[in-house]
PDB file of N, CA and C in Angstrom:
ATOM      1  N   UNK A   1     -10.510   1.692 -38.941  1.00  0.00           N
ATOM      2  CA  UNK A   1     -11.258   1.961 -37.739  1.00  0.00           C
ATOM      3  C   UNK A   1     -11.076   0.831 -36.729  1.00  0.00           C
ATOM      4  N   UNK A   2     -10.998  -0.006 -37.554  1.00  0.00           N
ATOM      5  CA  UNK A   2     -10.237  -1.402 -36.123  1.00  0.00           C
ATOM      6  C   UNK A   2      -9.270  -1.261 -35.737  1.00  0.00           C
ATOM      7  N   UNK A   3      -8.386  -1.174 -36.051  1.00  0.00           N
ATOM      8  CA  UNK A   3      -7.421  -1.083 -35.879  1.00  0.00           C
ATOM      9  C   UNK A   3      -7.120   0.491 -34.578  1.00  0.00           C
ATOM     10  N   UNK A   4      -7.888   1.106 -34.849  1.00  0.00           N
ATOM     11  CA  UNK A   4      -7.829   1.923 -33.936  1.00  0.00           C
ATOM     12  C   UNK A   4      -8.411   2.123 -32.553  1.00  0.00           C
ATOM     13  N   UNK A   5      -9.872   0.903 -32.959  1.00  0.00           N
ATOM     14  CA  UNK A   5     -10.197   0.465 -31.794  1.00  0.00           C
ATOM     15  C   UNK A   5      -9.635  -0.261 -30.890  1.00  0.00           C
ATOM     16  N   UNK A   6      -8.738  -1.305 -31.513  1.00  0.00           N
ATOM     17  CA  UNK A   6      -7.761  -2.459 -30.430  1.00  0.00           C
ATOM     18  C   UNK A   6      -6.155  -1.199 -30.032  1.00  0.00           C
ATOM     19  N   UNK A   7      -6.278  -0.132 -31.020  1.00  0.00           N
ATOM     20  CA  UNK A   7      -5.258   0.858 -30.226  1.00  0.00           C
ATOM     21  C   UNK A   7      -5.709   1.295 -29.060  1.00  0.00           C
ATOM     22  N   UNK A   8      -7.234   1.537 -28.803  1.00  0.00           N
ATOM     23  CA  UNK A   8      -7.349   2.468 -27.780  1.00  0.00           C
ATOM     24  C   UNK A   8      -7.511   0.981 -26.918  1.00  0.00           C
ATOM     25  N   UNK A   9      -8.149   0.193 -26.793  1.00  0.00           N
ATOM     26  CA  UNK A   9      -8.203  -1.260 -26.074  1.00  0.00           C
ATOM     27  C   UNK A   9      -7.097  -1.206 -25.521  1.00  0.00           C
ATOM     28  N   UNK A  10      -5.814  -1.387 -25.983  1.00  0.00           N
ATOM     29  CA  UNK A  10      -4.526  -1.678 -25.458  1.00  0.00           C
ATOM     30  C   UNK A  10      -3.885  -0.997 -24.771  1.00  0.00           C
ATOM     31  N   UNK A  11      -4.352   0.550 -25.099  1.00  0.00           N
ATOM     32  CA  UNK A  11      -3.906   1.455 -24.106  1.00  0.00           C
ATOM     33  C   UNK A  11      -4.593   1.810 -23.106  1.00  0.00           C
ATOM     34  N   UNK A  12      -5.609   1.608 -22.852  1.00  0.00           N
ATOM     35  CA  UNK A  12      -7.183   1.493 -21.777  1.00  0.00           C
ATOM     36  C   UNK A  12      -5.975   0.119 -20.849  1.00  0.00           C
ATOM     37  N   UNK A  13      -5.631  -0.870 -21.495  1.00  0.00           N
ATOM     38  CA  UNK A  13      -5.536  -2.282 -20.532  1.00  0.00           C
ATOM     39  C   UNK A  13      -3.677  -1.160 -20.056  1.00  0.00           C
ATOM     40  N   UNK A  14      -2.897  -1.048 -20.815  1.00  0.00           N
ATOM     41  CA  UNK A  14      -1.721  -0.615 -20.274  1.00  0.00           C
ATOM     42  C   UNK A  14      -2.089   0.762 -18.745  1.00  0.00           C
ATOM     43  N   UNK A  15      -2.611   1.706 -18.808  1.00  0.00           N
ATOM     44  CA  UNK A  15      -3.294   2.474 -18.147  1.00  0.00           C
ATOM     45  C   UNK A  15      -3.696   2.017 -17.096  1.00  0.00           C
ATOM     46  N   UNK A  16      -4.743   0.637 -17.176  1.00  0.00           N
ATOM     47  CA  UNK A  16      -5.119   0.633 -15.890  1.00  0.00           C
ATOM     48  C   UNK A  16      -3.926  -0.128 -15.247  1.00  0.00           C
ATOM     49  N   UNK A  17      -3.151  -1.032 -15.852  1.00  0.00           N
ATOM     50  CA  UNK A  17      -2.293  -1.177 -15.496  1.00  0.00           C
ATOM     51  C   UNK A  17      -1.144  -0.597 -14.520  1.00  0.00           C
ATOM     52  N   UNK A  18      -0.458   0.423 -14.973  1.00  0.00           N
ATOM     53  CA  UNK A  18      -0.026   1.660 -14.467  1.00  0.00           C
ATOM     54  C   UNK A  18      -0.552   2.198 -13.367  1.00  0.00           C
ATOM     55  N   UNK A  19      -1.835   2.233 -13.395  1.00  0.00           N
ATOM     56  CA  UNK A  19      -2.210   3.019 -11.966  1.00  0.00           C
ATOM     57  C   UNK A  19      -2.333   1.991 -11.162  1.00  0.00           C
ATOM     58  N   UNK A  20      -2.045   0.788 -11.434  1.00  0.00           N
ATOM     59  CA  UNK A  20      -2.300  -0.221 -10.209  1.00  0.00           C
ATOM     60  C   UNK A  20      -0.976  -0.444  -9.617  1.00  0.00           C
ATOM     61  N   UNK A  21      -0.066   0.022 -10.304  1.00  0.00           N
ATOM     62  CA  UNK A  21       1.400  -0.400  -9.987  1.00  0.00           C
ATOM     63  C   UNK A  21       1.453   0.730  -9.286  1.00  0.00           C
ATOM     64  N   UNK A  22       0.672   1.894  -8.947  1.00  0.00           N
ATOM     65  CA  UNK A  22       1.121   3.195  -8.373  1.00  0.00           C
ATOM     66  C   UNK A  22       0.226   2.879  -7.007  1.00  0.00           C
ATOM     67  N   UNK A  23      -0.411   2.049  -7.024  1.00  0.00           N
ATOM     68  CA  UNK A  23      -1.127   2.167  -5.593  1.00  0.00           C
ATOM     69  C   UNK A  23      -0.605   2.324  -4.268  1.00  0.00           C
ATOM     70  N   UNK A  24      -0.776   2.911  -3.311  1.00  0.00           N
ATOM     71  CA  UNK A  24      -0.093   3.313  -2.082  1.00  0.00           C
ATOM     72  C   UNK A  24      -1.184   2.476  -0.952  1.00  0.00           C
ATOM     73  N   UNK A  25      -0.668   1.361  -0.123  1.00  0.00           N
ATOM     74  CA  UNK A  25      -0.997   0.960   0.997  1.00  0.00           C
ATOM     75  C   UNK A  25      -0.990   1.478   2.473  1.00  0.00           C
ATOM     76  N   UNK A  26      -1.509   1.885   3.506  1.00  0.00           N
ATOM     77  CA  UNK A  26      -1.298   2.160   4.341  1.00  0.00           C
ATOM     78  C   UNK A  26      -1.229   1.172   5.473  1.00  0.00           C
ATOM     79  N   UNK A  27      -0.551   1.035   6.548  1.00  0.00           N
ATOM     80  CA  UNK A  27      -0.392   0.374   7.613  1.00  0.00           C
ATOM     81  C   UNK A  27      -0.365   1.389   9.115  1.00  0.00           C
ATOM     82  N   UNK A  28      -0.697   0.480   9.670  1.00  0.00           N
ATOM     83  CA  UNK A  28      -0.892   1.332  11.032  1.00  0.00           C
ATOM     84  C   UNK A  28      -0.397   0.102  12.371  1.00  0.00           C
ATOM     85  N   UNK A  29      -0.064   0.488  13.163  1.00  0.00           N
ATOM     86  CA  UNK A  29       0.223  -0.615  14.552  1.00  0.00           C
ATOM     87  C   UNK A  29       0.736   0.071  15.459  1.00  0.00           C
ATOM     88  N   UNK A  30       1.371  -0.790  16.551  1.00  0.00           N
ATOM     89  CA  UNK A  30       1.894  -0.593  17.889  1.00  0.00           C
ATOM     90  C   UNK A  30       3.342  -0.811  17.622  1.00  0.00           C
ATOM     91  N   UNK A  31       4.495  -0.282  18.303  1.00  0.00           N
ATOM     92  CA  UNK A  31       6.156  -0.324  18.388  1.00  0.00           C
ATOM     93  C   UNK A  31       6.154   0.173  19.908  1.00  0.00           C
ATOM     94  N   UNK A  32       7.274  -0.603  20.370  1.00  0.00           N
ATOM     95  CA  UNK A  32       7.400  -0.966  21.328  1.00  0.00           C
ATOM     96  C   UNK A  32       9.175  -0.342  21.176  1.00  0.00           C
ATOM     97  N   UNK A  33       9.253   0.667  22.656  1.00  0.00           N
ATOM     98  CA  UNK A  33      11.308   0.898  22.526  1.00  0.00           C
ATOM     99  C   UNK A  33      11.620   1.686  21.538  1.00  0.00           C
ATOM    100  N   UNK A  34      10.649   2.681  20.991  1.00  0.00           N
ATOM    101  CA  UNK A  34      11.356   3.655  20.409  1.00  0.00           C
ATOM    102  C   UNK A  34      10.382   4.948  21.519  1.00  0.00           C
ATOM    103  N   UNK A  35      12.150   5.427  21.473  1.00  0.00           N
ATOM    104  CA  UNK A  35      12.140   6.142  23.149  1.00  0.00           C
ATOM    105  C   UNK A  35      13.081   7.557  22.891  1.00  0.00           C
ATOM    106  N   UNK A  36      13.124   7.586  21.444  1.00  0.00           N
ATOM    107  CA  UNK A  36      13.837   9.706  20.897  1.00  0.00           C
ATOM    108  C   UNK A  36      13.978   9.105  19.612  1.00  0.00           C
ATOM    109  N   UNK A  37      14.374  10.586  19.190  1.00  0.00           N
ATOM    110  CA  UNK A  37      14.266  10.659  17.822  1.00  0.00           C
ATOM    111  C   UNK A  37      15.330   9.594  17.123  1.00  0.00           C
ATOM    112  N   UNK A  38      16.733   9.793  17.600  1.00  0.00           N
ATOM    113  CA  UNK A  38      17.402   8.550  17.070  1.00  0.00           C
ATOM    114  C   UNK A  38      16.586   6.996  17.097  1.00  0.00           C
ATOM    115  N   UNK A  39      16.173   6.886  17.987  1.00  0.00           N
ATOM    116  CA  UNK A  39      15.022   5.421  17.608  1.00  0.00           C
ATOM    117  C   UNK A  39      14.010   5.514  16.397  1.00  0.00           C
ATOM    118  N   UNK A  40      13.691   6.698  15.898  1.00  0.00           N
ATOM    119  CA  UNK A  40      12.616   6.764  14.955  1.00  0.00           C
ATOM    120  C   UNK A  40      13.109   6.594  14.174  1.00  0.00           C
ATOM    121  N   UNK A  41      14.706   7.169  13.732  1.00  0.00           N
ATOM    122  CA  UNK A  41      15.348   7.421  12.614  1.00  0.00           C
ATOM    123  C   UNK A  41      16.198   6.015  12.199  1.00  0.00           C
ATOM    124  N   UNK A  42      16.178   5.349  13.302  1.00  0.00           N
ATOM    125  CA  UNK A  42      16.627   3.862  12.919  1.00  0.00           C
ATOM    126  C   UNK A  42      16.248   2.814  12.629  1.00  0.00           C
ATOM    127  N   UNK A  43      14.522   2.681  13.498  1.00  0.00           N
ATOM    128  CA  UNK A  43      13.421   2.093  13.035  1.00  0.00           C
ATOM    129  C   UNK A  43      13.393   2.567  11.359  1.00  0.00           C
ATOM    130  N   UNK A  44      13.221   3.732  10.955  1.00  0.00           N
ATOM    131  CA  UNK A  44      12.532   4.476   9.879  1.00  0.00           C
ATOM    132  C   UNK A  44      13.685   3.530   8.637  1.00  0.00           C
ATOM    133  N   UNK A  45      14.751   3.973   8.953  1.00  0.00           N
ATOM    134  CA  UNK A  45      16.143   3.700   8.135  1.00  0.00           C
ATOM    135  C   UNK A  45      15.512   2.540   7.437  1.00  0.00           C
ATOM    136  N   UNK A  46      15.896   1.180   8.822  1.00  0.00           N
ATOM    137  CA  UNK A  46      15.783  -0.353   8.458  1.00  0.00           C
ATOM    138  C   UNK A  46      14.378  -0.614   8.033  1.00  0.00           C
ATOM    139  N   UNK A  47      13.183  -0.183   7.985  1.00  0.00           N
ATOM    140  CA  UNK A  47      12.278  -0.506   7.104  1.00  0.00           C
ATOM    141  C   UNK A  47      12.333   0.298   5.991  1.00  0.00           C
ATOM    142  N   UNK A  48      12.783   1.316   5.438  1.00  0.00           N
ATOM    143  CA  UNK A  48      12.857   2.123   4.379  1.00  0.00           C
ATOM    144  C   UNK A  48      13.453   0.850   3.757  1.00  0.00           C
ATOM    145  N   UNK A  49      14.999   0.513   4.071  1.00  0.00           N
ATOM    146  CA  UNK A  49      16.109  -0.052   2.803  1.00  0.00           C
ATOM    147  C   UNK A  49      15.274  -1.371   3.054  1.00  0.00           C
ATOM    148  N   UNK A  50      14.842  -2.150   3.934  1.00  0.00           N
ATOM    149  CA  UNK A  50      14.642  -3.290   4.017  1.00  0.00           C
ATOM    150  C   UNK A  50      13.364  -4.043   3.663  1.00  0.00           C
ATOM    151  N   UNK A  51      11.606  -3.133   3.396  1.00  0.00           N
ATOM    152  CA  UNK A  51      10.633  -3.600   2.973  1.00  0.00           C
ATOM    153  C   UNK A  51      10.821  -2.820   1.450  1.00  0.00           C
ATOM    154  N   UNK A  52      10.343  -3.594   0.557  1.00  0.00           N
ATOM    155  CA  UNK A  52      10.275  -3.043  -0.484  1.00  0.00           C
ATOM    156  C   UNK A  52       8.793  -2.211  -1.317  1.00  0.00           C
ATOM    157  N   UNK A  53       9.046  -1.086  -2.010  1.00  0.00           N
ATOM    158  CA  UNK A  53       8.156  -0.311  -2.004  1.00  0.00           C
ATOM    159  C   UNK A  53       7.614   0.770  -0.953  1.00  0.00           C
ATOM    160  N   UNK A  54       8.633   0.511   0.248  1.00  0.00           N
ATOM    161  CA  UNK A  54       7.959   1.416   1.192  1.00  0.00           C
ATOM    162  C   UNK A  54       8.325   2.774   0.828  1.00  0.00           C
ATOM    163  N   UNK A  55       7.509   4.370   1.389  1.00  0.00           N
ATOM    164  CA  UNK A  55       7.980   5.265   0.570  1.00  0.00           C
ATOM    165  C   UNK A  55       7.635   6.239   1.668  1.00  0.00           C
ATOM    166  N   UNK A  56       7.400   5.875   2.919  1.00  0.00           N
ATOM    167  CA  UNK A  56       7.312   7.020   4.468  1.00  0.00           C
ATOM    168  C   UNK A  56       6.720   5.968   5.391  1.00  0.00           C
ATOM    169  N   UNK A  57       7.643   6.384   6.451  1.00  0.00           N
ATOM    170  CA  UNK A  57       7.628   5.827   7.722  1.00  0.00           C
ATOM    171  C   UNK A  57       7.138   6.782   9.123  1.00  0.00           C
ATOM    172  N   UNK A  58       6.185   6.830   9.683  1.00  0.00           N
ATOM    173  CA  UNK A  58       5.620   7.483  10.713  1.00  0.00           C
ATOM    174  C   UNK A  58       5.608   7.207  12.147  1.00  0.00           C
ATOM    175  N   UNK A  59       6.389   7.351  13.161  1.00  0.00           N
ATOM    176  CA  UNK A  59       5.934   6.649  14.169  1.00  0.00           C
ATOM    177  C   UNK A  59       5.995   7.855  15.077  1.00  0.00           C
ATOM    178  N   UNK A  60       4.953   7.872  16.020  1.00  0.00           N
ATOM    179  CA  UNK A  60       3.946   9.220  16.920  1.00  0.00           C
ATOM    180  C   UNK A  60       3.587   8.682  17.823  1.00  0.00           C
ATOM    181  N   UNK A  61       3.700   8.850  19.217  1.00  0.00           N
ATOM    182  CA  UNK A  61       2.916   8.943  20.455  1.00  0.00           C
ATOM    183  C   UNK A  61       2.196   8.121  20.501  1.00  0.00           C
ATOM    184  N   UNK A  62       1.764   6.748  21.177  1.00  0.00           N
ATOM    185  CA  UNK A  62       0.792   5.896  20.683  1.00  0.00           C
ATOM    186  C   UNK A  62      -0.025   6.279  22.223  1.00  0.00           C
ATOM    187  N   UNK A  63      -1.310   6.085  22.676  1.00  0.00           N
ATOM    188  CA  UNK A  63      -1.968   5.829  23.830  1.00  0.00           C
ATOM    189  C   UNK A  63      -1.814   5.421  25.002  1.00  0.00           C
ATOM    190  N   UNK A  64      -1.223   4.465  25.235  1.00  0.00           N
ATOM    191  CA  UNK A  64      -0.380   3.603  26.364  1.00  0.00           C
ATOM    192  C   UNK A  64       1.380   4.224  26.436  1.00  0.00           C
ATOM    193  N   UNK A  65       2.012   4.689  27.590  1.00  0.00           N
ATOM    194  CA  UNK A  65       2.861   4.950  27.887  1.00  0.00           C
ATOM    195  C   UNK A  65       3.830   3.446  27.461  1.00  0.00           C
ATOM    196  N   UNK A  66       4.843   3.762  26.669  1.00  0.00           N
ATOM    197  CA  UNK A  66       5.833   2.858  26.861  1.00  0.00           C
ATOM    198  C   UNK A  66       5.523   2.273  25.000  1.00  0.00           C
ATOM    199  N   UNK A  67       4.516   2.674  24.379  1.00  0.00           N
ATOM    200  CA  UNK A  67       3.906   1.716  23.127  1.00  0.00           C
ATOM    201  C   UNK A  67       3.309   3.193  22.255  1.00  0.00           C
ATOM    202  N   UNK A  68       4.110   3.502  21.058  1.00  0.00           N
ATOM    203  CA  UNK A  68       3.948   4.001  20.134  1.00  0.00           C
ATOM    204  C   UNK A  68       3.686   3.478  18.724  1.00  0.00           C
ATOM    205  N   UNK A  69       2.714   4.258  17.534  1.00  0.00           N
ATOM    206  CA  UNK A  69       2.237   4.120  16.984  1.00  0.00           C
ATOM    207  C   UNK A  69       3.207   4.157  16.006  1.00  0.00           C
ATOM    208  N   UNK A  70       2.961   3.026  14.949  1.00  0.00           N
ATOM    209  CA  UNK A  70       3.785   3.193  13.686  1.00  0.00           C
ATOM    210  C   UNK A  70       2.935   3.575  12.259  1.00  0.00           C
ATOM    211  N   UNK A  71       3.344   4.188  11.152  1.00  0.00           N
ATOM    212  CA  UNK A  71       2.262   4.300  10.559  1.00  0.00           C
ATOM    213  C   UNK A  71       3.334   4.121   9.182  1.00  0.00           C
ATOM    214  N   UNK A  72       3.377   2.907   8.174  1.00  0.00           N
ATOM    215  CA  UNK A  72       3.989   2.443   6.860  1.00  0.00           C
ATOM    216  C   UNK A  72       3.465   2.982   5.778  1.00  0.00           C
ATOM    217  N   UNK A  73       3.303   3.674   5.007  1.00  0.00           N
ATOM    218  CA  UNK A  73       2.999   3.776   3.732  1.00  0.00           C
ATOM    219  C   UNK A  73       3.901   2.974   2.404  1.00  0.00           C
ATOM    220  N   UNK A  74       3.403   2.125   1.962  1.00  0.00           N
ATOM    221  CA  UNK A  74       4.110   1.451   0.677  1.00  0.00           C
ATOM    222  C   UNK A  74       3.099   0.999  -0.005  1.00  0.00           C
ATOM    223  N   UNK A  75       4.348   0.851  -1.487  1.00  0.00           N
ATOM    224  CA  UNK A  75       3.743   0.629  -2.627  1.00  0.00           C
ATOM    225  C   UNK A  75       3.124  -0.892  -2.490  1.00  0.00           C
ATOM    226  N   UNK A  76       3.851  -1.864  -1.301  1.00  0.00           N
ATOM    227  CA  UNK A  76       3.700  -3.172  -1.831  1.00  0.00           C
ATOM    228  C   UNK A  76       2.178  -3.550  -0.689  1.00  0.00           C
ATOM    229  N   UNK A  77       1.497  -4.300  -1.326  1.00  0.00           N
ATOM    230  CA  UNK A  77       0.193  -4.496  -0.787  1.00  0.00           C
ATOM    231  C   UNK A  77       0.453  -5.738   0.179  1.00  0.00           C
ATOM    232  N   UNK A  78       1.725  -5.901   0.579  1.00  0.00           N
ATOM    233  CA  UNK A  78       1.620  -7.023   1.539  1.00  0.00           C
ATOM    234  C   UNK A  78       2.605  -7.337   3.075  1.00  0.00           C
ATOM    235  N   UNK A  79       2.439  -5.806   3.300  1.00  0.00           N
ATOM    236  CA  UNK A  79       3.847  -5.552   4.212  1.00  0.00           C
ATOM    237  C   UNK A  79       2.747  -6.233   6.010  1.00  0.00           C
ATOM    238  N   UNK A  80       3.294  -7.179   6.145  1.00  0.00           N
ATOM    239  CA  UNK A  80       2.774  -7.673   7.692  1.00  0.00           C
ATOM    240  C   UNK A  80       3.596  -7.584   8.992  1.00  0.00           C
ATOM    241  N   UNK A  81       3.006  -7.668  10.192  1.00  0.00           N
ATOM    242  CA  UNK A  81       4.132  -7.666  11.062  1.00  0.00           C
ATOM    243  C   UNK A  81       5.098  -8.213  10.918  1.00  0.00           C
ATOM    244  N   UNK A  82       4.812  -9.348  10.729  1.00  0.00           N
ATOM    245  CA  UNK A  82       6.214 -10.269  10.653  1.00  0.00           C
ATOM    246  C   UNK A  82       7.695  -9.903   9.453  1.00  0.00           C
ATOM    247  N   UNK A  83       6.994  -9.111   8.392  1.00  0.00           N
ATOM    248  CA  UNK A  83       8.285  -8.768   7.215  1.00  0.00           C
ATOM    249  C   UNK A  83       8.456  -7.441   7.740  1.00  0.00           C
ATOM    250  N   UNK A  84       7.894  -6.816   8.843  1.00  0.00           N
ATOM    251  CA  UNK A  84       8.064  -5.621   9.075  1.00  0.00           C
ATOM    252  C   UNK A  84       9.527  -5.801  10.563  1.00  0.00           C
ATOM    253  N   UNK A  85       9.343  -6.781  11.016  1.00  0.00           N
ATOM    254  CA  UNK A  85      10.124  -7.645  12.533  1.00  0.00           C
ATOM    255  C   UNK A  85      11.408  -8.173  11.805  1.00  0.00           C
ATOM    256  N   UNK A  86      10.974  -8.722  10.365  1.00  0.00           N
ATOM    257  CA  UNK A  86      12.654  -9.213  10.037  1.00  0.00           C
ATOM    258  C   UNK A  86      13.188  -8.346   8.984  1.00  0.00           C
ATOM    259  N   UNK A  87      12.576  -7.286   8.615  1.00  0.00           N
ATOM    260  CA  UNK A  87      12.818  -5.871   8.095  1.00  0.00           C
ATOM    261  C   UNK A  87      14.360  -5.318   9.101  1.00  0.00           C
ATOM    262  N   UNK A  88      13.806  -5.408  10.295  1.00  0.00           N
ATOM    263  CA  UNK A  88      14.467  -4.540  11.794  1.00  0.00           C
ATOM    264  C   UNK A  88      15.730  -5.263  11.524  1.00  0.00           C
ATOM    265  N   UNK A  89      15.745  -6.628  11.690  1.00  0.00           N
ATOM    266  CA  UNK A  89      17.237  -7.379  12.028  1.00  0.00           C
ATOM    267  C   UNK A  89      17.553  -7.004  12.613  1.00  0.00           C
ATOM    268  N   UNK A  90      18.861  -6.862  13.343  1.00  0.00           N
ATOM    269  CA  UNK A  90      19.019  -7.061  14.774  1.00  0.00           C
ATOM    270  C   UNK A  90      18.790  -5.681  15.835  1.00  0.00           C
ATOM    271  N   UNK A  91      18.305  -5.136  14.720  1.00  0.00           N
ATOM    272  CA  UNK A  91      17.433  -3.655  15.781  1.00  0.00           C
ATOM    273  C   UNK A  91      16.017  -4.283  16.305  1.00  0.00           C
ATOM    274  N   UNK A  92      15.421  -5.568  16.073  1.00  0.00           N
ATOM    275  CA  UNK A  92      14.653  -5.893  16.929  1.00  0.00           C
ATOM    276  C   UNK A  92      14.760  -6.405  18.200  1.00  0.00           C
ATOM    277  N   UNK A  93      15.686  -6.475  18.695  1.00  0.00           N
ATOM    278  CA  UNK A  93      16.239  -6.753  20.051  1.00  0.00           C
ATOM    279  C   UNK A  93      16.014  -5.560  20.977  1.00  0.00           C
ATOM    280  N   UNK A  94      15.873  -4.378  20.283  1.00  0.00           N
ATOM    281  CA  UNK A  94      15.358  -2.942  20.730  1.00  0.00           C
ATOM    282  C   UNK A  94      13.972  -2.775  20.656  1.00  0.00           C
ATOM    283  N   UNK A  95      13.267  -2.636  19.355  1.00  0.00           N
ATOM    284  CA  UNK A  95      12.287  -2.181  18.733  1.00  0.00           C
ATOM    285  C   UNK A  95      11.358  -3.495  18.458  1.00  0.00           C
ATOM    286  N   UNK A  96       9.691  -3.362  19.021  1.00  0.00           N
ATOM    287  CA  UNK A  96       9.056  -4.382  18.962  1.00  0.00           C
ATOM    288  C   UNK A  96       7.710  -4.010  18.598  1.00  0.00           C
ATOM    289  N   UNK A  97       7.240  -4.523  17.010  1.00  0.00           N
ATOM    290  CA  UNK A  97       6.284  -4.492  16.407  1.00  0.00           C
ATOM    291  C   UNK A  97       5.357  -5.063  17.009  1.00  0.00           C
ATOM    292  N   UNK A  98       4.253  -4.627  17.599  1.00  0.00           N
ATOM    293  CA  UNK A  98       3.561  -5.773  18.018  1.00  0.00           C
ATOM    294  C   UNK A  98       1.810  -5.773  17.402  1.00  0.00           C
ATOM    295  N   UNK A  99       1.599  -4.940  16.393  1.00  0.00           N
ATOM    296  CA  UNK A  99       0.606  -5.069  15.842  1.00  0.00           C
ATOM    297  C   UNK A  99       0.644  -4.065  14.249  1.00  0.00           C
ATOM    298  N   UNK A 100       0.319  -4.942  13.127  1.00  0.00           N
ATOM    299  CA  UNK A 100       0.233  -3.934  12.276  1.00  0.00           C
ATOM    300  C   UNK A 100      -0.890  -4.392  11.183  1.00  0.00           C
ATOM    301  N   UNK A 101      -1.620  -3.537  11.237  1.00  0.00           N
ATOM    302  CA  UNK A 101      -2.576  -3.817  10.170  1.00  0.00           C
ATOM    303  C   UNK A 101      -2.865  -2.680   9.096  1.00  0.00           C
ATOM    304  N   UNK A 102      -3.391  -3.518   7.792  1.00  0.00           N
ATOM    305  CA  UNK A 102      -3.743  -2.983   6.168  1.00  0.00           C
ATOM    306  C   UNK A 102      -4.884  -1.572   6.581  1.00  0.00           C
ATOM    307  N   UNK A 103      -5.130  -0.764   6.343  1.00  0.00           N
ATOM    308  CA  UNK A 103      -5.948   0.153   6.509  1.00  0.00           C
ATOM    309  C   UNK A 103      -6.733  -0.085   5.264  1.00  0.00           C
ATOM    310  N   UNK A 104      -8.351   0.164   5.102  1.00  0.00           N
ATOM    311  CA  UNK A 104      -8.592  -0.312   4.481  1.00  0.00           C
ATOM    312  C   UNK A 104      -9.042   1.074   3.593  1.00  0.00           C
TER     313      UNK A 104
END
């Protein structure tokens, strides 16, 4: 019977484990110079291959003419403007992150 108790223990700790590695982050901000669909799809590209864990890229109509909304979904809980700016490489000379925050 012990032995079966530290079985289920271990698989209770592996489990929660697992679902923490599955967690999905959301991000939200401002982009700046994406101006048609080829801009979305190139923005989208270079953060897909270039942040890791990311797993959909959104960017829609933002409020202010000229400044659209980006919206990141990834696995990794620590994607900030700044790894999102050297994500771009030299498509940031086009495309300009200028706000992104953790949704909570």
């Amino acid at each position: 019977m012990k032995h079966l108790a530290a079985l289920f223990a271990l698989l209770a700790v592996f489990a929660v484990q697992t679902f923490a590695g599955d967690a999905k982050h959301t991000y939200t901000g401002d982009i700046t110079g994406v101006v048609c669909a080829a801009c979305k799809a190139h923005v989208s590209e270079a953060l897909t291959a270039k942040l890791p864990g990311v797993e959909k890229i959104d960017i829609t109509k933002g409020e202010k003419e000229g400044v659209n909304t980006i919206t990141i979904v990834s696995k990794d809980a620590n994607v900030t403007k700044d790894t999102a700016m050297a994500a771009l490489g030299d498509l940031a000379q086009n495309y300009q992150i200028t706000s992104l925050t953790k949704k909570q």
